[in-house]
C-alpha atoms as a PDB file:
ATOM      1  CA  UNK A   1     -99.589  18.854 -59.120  1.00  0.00           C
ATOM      2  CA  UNK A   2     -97.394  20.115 -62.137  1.00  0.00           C
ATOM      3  CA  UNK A   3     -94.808  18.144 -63.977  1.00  0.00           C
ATOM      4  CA  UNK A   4     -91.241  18.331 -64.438  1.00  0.00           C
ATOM      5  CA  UNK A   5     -91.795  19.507 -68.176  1.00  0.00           C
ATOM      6  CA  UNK A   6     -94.280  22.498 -66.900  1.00  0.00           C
ATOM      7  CA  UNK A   7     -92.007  23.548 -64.394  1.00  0.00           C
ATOM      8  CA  UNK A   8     -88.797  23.340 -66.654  1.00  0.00           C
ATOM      9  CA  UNK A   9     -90.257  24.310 -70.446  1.00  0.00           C
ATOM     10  CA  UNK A  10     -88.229  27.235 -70.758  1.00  0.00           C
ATOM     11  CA  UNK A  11     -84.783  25.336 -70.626  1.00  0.00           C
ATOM     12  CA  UNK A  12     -82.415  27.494 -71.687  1.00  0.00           C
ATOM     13  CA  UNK A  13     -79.691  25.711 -74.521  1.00  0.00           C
ATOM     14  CA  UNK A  14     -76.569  27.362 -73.764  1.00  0.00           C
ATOM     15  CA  UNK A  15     -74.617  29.283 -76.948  1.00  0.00           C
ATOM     16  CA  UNK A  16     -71.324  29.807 -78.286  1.00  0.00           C
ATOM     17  CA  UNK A  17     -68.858  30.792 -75.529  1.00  0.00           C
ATOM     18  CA  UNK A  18     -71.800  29.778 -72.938  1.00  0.00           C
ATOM     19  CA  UNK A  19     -71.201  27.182 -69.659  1.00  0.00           C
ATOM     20  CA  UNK A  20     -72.769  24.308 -70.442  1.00  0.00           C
ATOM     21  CA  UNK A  21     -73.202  24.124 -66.728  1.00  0.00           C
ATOM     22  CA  UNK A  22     -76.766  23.966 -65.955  1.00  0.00           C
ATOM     23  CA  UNK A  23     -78.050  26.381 -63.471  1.00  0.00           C
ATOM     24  CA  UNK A  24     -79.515  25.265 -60.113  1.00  0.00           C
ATOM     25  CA  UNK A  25     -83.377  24.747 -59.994  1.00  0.00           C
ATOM     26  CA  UNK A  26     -85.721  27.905 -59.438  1.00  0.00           C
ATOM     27  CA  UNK A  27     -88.102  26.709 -57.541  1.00  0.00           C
ATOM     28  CA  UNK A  28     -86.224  25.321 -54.364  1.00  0.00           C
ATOM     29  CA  UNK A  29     -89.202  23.084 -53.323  1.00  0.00           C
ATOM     30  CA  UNK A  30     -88.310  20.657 -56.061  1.00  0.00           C
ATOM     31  CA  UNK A  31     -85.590  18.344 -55.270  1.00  0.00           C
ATOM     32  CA  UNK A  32     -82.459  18.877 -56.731  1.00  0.00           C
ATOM     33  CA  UNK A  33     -81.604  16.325 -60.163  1.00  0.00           C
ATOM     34  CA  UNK A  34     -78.522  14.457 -60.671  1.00  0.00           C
ATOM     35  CA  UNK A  35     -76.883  16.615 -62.806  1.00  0.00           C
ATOM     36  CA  UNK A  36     -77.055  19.550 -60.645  1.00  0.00           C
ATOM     37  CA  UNK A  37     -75.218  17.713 -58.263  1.00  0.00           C
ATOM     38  CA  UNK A  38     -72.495  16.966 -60.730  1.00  0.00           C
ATOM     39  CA  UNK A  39     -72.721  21.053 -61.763  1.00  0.00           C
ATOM     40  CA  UNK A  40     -72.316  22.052 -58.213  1.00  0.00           C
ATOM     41  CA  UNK A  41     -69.569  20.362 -57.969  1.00  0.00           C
ATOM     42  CA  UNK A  42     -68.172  21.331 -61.390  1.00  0.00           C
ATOM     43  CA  UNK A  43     -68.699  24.676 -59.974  1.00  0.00           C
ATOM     44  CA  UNK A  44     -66.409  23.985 -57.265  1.00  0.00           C
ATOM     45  CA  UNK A  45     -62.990  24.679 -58.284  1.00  0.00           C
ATOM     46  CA  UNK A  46     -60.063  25.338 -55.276  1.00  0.00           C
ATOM     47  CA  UNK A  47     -59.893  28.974 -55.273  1.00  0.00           C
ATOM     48  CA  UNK A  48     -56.465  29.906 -54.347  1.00  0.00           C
ATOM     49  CA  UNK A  49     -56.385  33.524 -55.679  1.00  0.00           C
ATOM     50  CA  UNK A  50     -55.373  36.086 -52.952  1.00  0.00           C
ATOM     51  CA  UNK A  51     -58.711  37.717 -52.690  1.00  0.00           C
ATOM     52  CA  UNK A  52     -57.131  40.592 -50.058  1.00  0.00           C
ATOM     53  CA  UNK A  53     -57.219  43.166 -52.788  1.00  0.00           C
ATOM     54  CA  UNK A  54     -61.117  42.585 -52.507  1.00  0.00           C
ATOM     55  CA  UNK A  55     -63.527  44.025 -50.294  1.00  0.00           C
ATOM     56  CA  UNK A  56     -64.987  41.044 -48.295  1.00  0.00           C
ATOM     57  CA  UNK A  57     -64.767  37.064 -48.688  1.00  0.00           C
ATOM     58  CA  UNK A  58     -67.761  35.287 -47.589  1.00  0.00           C
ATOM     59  CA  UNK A  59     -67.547  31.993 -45.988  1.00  0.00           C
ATOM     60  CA  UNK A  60     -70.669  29.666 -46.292  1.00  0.00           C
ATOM     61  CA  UNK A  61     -70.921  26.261 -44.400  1.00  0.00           C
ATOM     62  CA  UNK A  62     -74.407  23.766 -44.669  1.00  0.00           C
ATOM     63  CA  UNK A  63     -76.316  21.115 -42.536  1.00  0.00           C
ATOM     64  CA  UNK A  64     -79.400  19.657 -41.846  1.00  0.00           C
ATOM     65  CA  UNK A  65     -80.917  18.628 -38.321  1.00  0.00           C
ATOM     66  CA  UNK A  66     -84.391  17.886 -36.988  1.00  0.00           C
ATOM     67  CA  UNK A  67     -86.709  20.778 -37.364  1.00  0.00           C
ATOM     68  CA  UNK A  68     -87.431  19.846 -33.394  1.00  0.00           C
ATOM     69  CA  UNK A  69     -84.099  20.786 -32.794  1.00  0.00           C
ATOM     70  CA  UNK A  70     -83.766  23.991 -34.574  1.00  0.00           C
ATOM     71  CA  UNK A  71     -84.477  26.377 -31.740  1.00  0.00           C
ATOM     72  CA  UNK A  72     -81.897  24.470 -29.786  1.00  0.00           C
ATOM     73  CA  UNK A  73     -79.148  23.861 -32.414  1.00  0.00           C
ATOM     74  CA  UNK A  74     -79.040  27.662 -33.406  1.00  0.00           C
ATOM     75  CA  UNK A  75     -78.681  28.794 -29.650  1.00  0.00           C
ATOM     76  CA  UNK A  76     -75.801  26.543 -29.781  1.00  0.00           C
ATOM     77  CA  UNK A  77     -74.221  27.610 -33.098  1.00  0.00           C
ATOM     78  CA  UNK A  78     -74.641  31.132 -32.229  1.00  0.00           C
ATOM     79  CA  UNK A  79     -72.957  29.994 -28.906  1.00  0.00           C
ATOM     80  CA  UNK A  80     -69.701  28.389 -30.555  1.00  0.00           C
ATOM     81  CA  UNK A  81     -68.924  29.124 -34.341  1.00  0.00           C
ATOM     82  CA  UNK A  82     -70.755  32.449 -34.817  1.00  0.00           C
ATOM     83  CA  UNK A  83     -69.248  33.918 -30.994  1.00  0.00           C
ATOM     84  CA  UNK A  84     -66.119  32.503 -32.151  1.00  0.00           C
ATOM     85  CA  UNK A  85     -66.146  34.124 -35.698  1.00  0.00           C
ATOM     86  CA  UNK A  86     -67.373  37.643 -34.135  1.00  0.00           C
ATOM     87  CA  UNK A  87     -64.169  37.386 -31.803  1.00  0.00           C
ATOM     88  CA  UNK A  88     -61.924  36.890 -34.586  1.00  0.00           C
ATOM     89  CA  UNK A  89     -59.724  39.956 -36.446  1.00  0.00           C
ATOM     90  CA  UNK A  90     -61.043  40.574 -39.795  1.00  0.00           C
ATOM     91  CA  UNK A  91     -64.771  39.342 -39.264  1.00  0.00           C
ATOM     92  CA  UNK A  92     -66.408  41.766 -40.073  1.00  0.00           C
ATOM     93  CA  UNK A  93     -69.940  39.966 -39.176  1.00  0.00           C
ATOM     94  CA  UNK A  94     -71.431  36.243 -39.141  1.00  0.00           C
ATOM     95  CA  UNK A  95     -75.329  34.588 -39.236  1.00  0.00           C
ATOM     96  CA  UNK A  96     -77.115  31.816 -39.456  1.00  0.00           C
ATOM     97  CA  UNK A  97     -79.729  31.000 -41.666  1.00  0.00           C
ATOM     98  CA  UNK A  98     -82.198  28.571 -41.525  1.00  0.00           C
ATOM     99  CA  UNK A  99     -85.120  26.646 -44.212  1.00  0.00           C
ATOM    100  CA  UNK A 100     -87.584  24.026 -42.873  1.00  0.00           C
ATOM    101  CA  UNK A 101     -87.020  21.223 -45.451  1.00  0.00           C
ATOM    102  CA  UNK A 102     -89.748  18.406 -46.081  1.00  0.00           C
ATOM    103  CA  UNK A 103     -89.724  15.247 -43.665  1.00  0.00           C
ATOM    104  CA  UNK A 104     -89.194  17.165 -40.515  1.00  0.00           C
ATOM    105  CA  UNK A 105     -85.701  18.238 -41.430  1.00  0.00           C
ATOM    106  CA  UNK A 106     -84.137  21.791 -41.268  1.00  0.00           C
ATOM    107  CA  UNK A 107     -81.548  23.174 -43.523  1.00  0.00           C
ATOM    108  CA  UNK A 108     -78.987  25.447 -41.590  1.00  0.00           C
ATOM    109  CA  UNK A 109     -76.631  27.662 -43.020  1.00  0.00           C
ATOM    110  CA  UNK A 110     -73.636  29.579 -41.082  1.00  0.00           C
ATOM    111  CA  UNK A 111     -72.325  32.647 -43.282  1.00  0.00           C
ATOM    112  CA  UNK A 112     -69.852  34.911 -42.108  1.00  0.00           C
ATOM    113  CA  UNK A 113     -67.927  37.829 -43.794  1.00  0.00           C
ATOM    114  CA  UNK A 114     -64.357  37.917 -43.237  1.00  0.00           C
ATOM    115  CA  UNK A 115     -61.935  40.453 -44.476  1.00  0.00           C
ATOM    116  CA  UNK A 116     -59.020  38.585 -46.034  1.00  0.00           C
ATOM    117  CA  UNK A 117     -58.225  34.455 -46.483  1.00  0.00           C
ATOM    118  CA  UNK A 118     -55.605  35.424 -43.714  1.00  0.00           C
ATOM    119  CA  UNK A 119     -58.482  35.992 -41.301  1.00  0.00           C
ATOM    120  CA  UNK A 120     -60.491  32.995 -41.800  1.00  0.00           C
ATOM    121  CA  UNK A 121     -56.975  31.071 -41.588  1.00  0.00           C
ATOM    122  CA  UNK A 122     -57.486  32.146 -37.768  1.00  0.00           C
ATOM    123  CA  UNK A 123     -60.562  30.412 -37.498  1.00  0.00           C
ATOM    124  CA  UNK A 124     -59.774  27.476 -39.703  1.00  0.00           C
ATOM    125  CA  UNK A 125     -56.529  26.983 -40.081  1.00  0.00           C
ATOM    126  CA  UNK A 126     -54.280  26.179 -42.723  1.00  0.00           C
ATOM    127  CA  UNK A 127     -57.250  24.125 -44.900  1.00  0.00           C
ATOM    128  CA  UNK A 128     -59.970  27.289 -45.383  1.00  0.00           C
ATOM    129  CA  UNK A 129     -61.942  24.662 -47.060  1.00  0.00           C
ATOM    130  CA  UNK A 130     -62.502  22.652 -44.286  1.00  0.00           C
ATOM    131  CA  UNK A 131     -65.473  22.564 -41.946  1.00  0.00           C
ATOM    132  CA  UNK A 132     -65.219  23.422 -38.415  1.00  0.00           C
ATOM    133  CA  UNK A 133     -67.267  21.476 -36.047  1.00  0.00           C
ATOM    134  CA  UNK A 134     -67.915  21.559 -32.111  1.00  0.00           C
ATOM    135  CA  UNK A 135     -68.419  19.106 -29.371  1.00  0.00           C
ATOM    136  CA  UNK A 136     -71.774  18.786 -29.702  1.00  0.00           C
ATOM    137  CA  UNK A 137     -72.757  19.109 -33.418  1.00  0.00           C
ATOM    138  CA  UNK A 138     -72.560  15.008 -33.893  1.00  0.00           C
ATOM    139  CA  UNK A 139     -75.728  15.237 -31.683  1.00  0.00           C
ATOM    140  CA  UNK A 140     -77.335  17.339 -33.984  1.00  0.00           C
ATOM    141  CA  UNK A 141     -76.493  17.039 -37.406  1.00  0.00           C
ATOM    142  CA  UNK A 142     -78.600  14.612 -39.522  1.00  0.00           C
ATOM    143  CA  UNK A 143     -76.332  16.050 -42.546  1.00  0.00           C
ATOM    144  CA  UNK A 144     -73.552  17.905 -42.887  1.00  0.00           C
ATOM    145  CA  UNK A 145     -70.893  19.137 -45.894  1.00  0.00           C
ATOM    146  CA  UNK A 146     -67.528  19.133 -44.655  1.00  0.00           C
ATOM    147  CA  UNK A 147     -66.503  21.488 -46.748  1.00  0.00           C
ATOM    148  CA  UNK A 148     -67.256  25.310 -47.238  1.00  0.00           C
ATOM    149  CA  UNK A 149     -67.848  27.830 -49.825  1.00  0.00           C
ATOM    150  CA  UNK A 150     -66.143  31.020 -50.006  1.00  0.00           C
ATOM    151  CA  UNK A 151     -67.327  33.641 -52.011  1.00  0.00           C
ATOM    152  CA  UNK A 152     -65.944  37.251 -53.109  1.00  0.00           C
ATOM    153  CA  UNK A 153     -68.739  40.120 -52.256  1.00  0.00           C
ATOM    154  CA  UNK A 154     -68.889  42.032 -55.054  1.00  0.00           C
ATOM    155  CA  UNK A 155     -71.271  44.554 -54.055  1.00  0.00           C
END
């Protein structure tokens, strides 16, 4: 098994002008350490720009259930958020993603691309930040963030 130090040799000391944000880990097998944590959220400034003069925002939300449940807990996230975000004006298209994650645990993401902050406001509400969660994802969800990403496509 390698070490920390052989995975993590070529850390990179940031410059002038430089984040002194560290990045998030390469190798996603290794859990992440405490100060990535404190990055990500670092990271995670409100973003209230008006991003309508952009192509596309992307809206990201994350849990974690019981790999045994995976086949069943995406048929029922396709059946609720992801029908409900296709129905929606200005989605222009939705997923869900899925990692299995040591311990018998399954990472699940929902990403969906939406065409203005307007339009997710019709899914959301007022609070785009906020999580939206269904009857039946307390049975389910082993982990959840209650808050979501959004991201500007660039390209």
């Amino acid at each position: 098994m390698s070490t920390y130090d052989e995975h993590f040799s070529h850390v990179h000391v940031p410059g002038p002008g430089e984040s002194s944000i560290p990045e998030l880990e390469v190798d996603e097998t290794i859990p992440p350490r405490p100060e990535e944590e404190v990055a990500d959220v670092a990271r995670a400034e409100p973003d209230v720009e008006d991003h309508s003069r952009h192509r596309n925002i992307v809206r990201v939300w994350r849990g974690v259930i019981r790999t045994e449940d995976r086949d069943e807990y995406v048929d029922y996230v396709e059946r609720t958020g992801i029908e409900e975000y296709r129905a929606l004006p200005g989605n222009r298209d939705a997923w869900t993603l899925t990692r299995d994650l040591a311990d018998g645990l399954t990472e699940i993401l929902t990403v969906s691309r939406w065409d203005s902050l307007e339009s997710i406001r019709g899914f959301a509400g007022d609070d785009v930040d906020r999580a939206v969660y269904y009857a039946e994802d307390d049975r389910f969800l082993v982990e959840r963030d209650d808050t979501v990403r959004h991201y500007v496509q660039r390209s």
